[in-house]
Protein backbone atom coordinates (compact mmCIF):
# COMPACT_ATOMS: atom_id res chain seq x y z
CA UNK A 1 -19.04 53.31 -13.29
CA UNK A 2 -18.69 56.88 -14.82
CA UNK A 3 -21.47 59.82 -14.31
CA UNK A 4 -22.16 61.88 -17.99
CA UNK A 5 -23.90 64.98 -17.12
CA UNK A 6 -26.01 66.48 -19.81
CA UNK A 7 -27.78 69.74 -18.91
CA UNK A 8 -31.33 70.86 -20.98
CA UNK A 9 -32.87 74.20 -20.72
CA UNK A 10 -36.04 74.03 -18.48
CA UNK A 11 -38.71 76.60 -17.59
CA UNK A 12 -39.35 77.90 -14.13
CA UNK A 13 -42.70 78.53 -12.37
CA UNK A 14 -42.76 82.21 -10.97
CA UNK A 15 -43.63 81.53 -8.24
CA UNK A 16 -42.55 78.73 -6.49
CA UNK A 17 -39.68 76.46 -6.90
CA UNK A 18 -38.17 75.86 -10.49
CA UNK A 19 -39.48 72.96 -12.51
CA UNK A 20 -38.67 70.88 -15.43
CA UNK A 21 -40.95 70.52 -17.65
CA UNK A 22 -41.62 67.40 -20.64
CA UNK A 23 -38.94 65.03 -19.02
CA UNK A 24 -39.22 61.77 -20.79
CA UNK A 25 -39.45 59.10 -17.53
CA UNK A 26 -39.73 55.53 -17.73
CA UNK A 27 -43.64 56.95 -16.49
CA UNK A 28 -43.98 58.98 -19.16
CA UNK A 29 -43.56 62.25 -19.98
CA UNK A 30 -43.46 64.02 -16.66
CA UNK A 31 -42.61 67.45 -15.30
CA UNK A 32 -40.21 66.99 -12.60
CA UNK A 33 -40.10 69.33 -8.93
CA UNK A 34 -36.96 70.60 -8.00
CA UNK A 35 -34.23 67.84 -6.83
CA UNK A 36 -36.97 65.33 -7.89
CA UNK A 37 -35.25 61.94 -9.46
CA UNK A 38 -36.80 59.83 -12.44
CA UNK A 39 -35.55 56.85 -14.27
CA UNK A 40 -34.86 58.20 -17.97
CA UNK A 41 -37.52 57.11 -20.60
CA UNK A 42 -35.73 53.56 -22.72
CA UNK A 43 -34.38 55.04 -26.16
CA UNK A 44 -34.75 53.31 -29.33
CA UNK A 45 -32.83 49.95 -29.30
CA UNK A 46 -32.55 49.62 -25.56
CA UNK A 47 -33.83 46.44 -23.99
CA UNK A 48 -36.11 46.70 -20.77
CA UNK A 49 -32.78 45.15 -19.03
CA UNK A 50 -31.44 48.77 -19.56
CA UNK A 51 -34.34 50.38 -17.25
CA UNK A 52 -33.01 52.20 -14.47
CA UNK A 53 -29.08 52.87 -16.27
CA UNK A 54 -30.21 56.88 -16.94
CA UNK A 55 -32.12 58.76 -14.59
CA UNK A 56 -32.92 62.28 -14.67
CA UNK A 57 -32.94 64.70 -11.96
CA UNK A 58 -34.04 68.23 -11.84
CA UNK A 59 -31.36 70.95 -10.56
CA UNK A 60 -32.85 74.53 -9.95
CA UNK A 61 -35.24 74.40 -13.36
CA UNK A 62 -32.22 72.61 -15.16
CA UNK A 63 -32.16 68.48 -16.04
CA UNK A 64 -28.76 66.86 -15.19
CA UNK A 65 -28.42 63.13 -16.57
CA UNK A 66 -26.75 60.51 -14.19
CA UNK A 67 -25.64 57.07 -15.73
CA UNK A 68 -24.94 54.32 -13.27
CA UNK A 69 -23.61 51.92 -15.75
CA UNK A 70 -23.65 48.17 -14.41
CA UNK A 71 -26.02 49.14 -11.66
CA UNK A 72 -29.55 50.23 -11.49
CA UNK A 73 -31.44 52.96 -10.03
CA UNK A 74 -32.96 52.92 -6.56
CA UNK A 75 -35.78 55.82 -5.93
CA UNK A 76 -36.64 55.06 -2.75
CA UNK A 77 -33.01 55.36 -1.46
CA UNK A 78 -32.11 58.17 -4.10
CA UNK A 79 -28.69 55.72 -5.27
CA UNK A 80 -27.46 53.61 -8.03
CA UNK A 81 -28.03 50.40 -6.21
CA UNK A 82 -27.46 46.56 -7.21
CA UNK A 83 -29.85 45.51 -9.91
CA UNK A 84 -32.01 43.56 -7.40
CA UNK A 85 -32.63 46.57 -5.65
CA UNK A 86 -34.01 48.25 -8.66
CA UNK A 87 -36.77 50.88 -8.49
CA UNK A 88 -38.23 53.48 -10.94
CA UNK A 89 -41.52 54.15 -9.27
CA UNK A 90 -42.42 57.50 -9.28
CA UNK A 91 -41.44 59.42 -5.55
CA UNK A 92 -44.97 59.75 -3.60
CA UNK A 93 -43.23 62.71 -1.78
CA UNK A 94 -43.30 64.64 -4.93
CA UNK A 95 -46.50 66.26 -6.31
CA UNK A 96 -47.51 66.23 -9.65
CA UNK A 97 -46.50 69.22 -11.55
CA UNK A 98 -49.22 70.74 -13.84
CA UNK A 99 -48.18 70.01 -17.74
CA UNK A 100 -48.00 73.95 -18.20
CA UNK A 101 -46.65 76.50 -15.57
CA UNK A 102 -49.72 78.04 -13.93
CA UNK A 103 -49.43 81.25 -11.53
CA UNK A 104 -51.63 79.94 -8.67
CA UNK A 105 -50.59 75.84 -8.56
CA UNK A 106 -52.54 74.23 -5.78
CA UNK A 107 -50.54 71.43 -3.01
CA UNK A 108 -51.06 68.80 -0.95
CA UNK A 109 -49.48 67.96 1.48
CA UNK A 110 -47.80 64.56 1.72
CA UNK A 111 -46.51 64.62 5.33
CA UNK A 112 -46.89 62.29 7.70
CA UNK A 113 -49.91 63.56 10.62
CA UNK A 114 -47.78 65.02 13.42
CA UNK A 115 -48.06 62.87 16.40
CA UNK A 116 -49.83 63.33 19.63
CA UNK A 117 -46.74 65.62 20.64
CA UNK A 118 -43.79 66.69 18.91
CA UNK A 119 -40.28 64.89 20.31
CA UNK A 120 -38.84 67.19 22.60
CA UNK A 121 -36.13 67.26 25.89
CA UNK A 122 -39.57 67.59 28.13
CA UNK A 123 -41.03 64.12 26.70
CA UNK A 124 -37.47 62.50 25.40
CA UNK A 125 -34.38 62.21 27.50
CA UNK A 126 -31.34 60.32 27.95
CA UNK A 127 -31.06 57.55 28.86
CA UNK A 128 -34.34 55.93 26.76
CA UNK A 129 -34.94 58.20 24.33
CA UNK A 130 -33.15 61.04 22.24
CA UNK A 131 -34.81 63.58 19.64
CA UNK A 132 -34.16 63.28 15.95
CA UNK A 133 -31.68 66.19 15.05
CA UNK A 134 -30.84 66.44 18.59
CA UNK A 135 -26.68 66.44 19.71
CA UNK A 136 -25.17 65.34 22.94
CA UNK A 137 -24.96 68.23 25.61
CA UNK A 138 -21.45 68.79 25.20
CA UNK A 139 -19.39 71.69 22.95
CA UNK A 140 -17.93 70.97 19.87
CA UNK A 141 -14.35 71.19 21.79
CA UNK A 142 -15.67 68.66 24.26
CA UNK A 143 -17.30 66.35 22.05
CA UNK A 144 -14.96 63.20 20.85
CA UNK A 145 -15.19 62.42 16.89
CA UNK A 146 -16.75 58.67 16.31
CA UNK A 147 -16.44 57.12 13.19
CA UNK A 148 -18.37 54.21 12.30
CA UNK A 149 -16.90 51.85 10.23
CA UNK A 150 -19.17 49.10 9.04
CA UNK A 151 -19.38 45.95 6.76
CA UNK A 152 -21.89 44.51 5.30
CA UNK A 153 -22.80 41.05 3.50
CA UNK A 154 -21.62 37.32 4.19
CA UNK A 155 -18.01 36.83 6.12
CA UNK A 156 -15.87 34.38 3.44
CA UNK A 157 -12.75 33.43 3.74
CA UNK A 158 -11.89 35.56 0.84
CA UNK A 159 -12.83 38.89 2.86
CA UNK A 160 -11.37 37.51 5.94
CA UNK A 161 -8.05 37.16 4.22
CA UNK A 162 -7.48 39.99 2.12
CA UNK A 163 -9.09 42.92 4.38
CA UNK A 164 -10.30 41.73 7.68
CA UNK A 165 -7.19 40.23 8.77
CA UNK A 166 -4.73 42.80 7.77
CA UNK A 167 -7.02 45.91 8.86
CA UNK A 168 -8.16 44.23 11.73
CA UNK A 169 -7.03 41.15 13.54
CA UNK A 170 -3.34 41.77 12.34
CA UNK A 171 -3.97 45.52 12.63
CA UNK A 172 -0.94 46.05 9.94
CA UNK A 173 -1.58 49.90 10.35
CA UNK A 174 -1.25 50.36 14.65
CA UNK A 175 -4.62 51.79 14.74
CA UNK A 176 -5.48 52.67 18.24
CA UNK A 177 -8.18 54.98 19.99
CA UNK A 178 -6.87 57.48 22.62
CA UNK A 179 -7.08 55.09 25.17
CA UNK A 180 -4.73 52.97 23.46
CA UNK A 181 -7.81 49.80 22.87
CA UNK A 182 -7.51 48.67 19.17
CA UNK A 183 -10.17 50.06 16.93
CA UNK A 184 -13.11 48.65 16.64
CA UNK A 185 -15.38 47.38 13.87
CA UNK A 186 -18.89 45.82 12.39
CA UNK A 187 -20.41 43.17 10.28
CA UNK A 188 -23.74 43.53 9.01
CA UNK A 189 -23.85 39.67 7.95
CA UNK A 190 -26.00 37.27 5.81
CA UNK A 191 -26.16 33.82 6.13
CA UNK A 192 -25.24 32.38 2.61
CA UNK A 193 -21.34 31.71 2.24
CA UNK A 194 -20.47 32.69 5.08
CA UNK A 195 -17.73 31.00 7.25
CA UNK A 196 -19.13 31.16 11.17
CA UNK A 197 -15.50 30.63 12.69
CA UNK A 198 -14.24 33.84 10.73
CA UNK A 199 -17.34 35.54 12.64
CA UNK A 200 -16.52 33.98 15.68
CA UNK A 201 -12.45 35.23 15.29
CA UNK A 202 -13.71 38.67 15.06
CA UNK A 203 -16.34 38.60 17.77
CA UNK A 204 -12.96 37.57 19.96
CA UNK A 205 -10.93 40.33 18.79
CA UNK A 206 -14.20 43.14 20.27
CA UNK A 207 -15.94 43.64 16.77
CA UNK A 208 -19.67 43.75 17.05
CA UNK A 209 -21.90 41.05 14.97
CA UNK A 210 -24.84 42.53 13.33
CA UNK A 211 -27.57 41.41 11.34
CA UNK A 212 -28.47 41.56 7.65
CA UNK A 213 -31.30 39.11 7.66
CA UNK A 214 -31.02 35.30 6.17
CA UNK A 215 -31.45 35.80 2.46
CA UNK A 216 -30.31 38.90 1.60
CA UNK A 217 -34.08 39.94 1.36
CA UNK A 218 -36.28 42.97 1.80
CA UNK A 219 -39.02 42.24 0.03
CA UNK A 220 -41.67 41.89 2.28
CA UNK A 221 -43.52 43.65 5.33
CA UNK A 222 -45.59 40.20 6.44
CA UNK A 223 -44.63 39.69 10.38
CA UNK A 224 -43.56 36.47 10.25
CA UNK A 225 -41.54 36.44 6.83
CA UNK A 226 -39.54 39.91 8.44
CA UNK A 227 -39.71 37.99 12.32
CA UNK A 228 -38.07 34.95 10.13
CA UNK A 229 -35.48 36.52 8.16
CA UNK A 230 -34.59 39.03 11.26
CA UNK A 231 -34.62 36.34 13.89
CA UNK A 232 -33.60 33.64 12.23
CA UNK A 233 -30.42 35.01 11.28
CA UNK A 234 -29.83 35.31 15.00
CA UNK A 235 -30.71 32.17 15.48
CA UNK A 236 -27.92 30.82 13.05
CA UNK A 237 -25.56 33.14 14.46
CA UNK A 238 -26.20 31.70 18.09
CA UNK A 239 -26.24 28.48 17.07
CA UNK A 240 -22.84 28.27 15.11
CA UNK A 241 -20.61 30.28 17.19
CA UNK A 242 -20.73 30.86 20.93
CA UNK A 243 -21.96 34.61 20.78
CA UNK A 244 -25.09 34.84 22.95
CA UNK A 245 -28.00 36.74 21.52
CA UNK A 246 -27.90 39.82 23.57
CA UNK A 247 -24.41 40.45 21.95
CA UNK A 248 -26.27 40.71 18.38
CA UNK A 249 -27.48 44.42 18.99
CA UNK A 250 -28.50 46.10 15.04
CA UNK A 251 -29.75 45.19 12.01
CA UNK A 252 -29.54 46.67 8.51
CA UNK A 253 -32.03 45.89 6.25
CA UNK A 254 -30.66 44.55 3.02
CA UNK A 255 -30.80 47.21 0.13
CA UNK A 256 -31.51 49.99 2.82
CA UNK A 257 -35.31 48.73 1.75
CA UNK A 258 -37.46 49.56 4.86
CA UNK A 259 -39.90 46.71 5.78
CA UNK A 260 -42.26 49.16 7.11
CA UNK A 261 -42.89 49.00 10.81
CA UNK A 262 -43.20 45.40 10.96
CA UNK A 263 -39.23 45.58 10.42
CA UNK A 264 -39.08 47.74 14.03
CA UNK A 265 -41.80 46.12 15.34
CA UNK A 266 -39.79 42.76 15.08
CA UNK A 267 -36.44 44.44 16.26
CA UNK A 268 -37.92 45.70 19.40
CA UNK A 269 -40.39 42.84 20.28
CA UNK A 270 -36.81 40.90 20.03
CA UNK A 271 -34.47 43.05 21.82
CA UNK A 272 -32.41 44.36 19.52
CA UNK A 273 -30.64 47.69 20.64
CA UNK A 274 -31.03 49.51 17.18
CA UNK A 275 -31.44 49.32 12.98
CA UNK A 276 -29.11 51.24 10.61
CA UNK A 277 -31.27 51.56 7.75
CA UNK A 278 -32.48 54.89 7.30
CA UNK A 279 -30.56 57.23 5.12
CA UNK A 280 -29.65 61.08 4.94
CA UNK A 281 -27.99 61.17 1.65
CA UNK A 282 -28.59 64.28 0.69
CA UNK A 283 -26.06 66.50 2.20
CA UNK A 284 -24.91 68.30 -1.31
CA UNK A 285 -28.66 70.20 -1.04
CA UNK A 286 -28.31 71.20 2.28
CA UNK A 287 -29.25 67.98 4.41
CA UNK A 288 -27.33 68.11 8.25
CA UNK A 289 -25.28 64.77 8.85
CA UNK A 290 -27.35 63.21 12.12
CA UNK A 291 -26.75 61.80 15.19
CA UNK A 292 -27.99 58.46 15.90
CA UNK A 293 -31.62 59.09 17.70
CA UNK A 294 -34.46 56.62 18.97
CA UNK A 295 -38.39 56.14 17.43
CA UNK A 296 -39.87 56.92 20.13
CA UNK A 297 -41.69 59.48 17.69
CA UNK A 298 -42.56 59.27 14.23
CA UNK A 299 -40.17 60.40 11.59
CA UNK A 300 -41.37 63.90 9.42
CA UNK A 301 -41.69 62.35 5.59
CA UNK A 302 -38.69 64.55 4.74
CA UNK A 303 -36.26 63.26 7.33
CA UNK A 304 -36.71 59.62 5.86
CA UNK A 305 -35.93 59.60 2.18
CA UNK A 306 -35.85 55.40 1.84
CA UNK A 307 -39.69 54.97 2.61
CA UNK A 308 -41.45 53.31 3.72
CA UNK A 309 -40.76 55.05 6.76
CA UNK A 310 -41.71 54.05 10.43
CA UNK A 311 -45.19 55.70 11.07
CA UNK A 312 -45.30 54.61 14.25
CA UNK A 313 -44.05 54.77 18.06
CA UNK A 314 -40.55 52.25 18.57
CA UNK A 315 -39.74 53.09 22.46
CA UNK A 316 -36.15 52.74 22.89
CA UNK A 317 -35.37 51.39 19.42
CA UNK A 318 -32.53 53.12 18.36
CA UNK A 319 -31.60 54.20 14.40
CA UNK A 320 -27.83 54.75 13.40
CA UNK A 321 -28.58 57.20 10.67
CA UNK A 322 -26.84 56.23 7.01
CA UNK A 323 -25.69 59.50 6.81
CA UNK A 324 -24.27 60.30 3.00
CA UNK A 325 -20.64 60.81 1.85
CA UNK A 326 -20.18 62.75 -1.15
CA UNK A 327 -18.37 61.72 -4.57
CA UNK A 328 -16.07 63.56 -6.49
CA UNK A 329 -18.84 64.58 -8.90
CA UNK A 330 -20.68 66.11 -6.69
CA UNK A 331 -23.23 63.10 -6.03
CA UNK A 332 -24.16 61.68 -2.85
CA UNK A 333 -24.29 57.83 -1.76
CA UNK A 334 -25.12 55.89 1.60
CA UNK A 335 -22.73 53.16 1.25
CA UNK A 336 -18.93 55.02 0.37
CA UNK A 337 -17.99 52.18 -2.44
CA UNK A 338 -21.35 54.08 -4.21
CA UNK A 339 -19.13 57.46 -4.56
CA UNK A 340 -16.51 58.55 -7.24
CA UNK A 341 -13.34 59.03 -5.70
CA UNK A 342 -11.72 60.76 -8.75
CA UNK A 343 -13.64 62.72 -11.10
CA UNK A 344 -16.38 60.04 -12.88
CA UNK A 345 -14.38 57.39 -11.52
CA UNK A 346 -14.99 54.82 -8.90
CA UNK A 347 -11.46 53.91 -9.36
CA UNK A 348 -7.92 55.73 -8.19
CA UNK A 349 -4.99 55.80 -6.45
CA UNK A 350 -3.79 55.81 -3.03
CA UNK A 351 -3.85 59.31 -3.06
CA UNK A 352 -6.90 60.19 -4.20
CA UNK A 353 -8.58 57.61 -2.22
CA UNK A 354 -7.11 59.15 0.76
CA UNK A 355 -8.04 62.54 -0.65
CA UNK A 356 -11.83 60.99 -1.25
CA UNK A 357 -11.89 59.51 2.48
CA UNK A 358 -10.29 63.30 4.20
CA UNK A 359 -12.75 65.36 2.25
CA UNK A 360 -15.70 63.33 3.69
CA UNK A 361 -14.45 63.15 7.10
CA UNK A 362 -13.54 66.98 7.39
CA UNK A 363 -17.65 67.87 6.69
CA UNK A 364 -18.38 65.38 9.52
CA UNK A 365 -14.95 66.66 12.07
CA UNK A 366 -16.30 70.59 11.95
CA UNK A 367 -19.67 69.47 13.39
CA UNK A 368 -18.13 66.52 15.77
CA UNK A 369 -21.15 64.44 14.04
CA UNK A 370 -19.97 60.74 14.14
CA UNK A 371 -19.15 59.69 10.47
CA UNK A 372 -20.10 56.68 8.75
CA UNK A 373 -17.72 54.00 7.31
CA UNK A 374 -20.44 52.19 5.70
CA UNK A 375 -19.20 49.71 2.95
CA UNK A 376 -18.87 46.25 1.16
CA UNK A 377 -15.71 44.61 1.47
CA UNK A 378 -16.24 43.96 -1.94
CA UNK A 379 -14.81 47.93 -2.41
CA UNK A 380 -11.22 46.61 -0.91
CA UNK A 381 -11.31 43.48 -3.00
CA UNK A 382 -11.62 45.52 -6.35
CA UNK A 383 -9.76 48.26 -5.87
CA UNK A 384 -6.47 47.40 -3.99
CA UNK A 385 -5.55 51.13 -3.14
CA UNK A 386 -8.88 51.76 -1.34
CA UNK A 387 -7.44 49.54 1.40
CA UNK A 388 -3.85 50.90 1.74
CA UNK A 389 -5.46 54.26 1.48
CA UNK A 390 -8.18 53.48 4.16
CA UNK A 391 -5.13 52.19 6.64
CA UNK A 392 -3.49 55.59 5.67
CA UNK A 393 -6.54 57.80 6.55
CA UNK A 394 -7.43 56.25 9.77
CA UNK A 395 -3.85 56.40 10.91
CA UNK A 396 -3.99 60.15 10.04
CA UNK A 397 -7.41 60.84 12.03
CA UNK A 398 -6.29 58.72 14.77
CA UNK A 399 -3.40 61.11 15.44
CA UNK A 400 -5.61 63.83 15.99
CA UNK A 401 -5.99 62.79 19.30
CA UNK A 402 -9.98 62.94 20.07
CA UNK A 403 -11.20 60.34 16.94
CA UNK A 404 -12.69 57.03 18.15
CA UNK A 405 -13.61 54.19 16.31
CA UNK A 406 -15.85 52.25 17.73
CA UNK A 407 -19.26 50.16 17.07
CA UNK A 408 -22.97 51.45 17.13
CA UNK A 409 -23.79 50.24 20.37
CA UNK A 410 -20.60 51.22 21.74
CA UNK A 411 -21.57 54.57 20.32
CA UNK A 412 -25.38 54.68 21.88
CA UNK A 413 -23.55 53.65 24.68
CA UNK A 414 -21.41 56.95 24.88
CA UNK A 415 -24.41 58.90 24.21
CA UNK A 416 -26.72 57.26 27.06
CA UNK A 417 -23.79 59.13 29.63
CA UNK A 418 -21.58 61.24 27.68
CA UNK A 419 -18.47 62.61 29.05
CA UNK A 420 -15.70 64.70 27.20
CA UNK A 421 -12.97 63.15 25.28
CA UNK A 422 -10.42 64.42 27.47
CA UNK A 423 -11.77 61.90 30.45
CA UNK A 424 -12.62 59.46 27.71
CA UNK A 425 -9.29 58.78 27.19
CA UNK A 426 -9.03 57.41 30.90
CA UNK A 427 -11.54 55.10 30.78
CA UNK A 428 -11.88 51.16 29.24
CA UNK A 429 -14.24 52.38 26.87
CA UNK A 430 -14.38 50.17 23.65
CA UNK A 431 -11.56 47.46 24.85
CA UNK A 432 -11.81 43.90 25.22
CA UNK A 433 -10.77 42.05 28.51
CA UNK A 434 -7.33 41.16 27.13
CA UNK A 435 -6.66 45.26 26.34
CA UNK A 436 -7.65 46.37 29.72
């Protein structure tokens, strides 16, 4: 997948933020706010199969073309997503822009209503319940670095074999937290093809078991289509392996597609600890990488770019935020196999997939925010050197002394009764029996 970026001139409104104006959208011929996203009008001789290949976005008064080749685009999630996942409609959250700059433009506002009381540390506290945009009470110095590496999609013996194994049941690279516990890891899993003993194997070796619903579907908000994709996946898991079902904590829902609040209303009637669904890609405009925080409160429409968002109250439901990495080019993307790791490329060497993985964590180390190692093993399949490199990089963070890798709920855990990483280190925290 390579990115083309063609820049037209556009004209700006006086007065408020710059606009682009006569952009040719797959809705027609729209004028498009600033950092607003549109699938590309089809050109002549381009089948409706093509749809959702170009999509425009406006940059400070200036259109910038983005290509994602073999994929499709997503505008609810803001990424070039699999074709399944493909969505052009028009972003709600964006106003329509008169056809012709005017000096006094009326708005609307499209935010959610505030709730009853805004989420605060009078109404929200540890352990239950922690404010969006909120950190731990601890400094910077004090305050270990987590990183969050995650998998998603069915467990096959192909994955097993040529990443899982080696990374982490084998752990070819030494890769220890402070505490000297091997690090750990998570699998967002689906049902189809995949091989329950491999999930059972790395349940053993202290990785946590997720969900990713039966199907591979998001395409509905109906209770008991969500309650049977959501808990029937558990059920399988239960059923097949000996993991009981308080050990199956998260769920992500497939194609980051929120199932509205039937999807949390299902995870907390059920007792799951916490979803990983909502995203924060935008960091290249300015966006703050997020700690994970519960629903207690409803989310403001612009902290939830994948809507729709959860309008109401989740008590104690926590969300692992999706937080973005950023590509090469310049572009963001919730999953890290959606960046460019060398210029337009999605392709490189050991080094530069190294040098892709540093420059991402280094944004996340100066705030001690805990990064995300969201991906498909699919990534490691493909490209060979994103493996090697990844055993590289972690060995390299790892040596800094305060980085932990550990699982969501592991994480949550921490945060419920934080302590500093220098008495971290002391502890059992993360191991399994046999490392204690």
């Amino acid at each position: 997948m390579s990115f083309k970026v063609i820049v037209f001139s556009c004209l700006m409104l006086s007065t408020a933020a710059a606009v682009c104006y006569n952009a040719a959208t797959s809705n027609g011929v729209r004028n498009l706010q600033d950092n607003e996203y549109a699938c590309k009008a089809l050109e002549a001789g381009e089948s409706s199969a093509e749809l959702g290949r170009n999509v425009w976005r406006c940059v400070s008064g200036m259109l910038t073309n983005l290509t994602c080749n073999s994929l499709r685009w997503d505008n609810q999630n803001k990424i070039c997503n699999w074709p399944q996942a493909f969505n052009c409609d028009a972003d709600p959250a964006f106003s329509q822009v008169p056809t012709k700059p005017v000096s006094d433009a009326s708005t609307t506002s499209t935010t959610t209503p505030a709730p009853i009381s805004k989420c605060s540390p009078s109404n929200c506290d540890i352990p239950n319940c922690f404010c969006y945009g909120n950190r731990p009470n601890l400094t910077l110095e004090e305050t270990p670095q987590f990183v969050l590496l995650t998998f998603d999609d069915a467990v096959t013996i192909s994955v097993y074999s040529s990443v899982y194994r080696k990374l982490l049941i084998d752990n070819y690279w030494n890769l220890y937290n402070p505490n000297n516990c091997s690090i750990k890891s998570t699998f967002f899993i689906t049902h189809n093809y995949t091989d329950y003993s491999l999930v059972q194997t790395l349940y053993d070796y202290g990785h946590e078991i997720a969900d990713h619903t039966v199907n591979h579907v998001s395409n509905t908000d109906l209770y008991s289509e969500v309650y049977s994709e959501i808990v029937g996946l558990r059920d399988l898991i239960v059923n097949k392996t000996k993991i009981k079902p308080d050990d199956i904590k998260g769920f992500r829902s497939p194609y980051l597609k929120i199932m509205g609040d039937t999807q949390y209303d299902v995870l907390r009637s059920n007792k799951f600890l916490y979803d990983s669904t909502i995203t924060n890609i935008e960091l290249q405009v300015g966006r703050r990488p997020l700690w994970p925080f519960t629903l207690d409160y409803p989310i403001d429409d612009n902290g939830c770019p994948n809507r729709p968002c959860p309008a109401r109250q989740h008590p104690g439901l926590w969300e692992i935020p999706m937080n973005s990495w950023v590509g090469s080019n310049g572009f963001s993307c919730g999953m890290i196999d959606g960046c460019t790791v060398k210029g337009n490329d999605f392709s490189g060497t050991v080094d530069d997939f190294v040098a892709y993985y540093r420059n991402n964590f280094n944004k996340f180390y100066a705030q001690r925010v805990p990064m995300h190692l969201f991906s498909h093993a699919s990534m490691f399949l493909k490209y060979e050197a994103a493996l090697e490199a990844l055993g590289i990089f972690l060995q390299e963070i790892l040596a800094l002394g305060d980085v932990w890798l550990v699982t969501p709920s592991k994480l949550i855990f921490w945060m419920q009764n934080p302590i500093s990483y220098n008495w971290l280190k002391y502890t059992n925290y993360s191991c399994i029996a046999e490392e204690e």
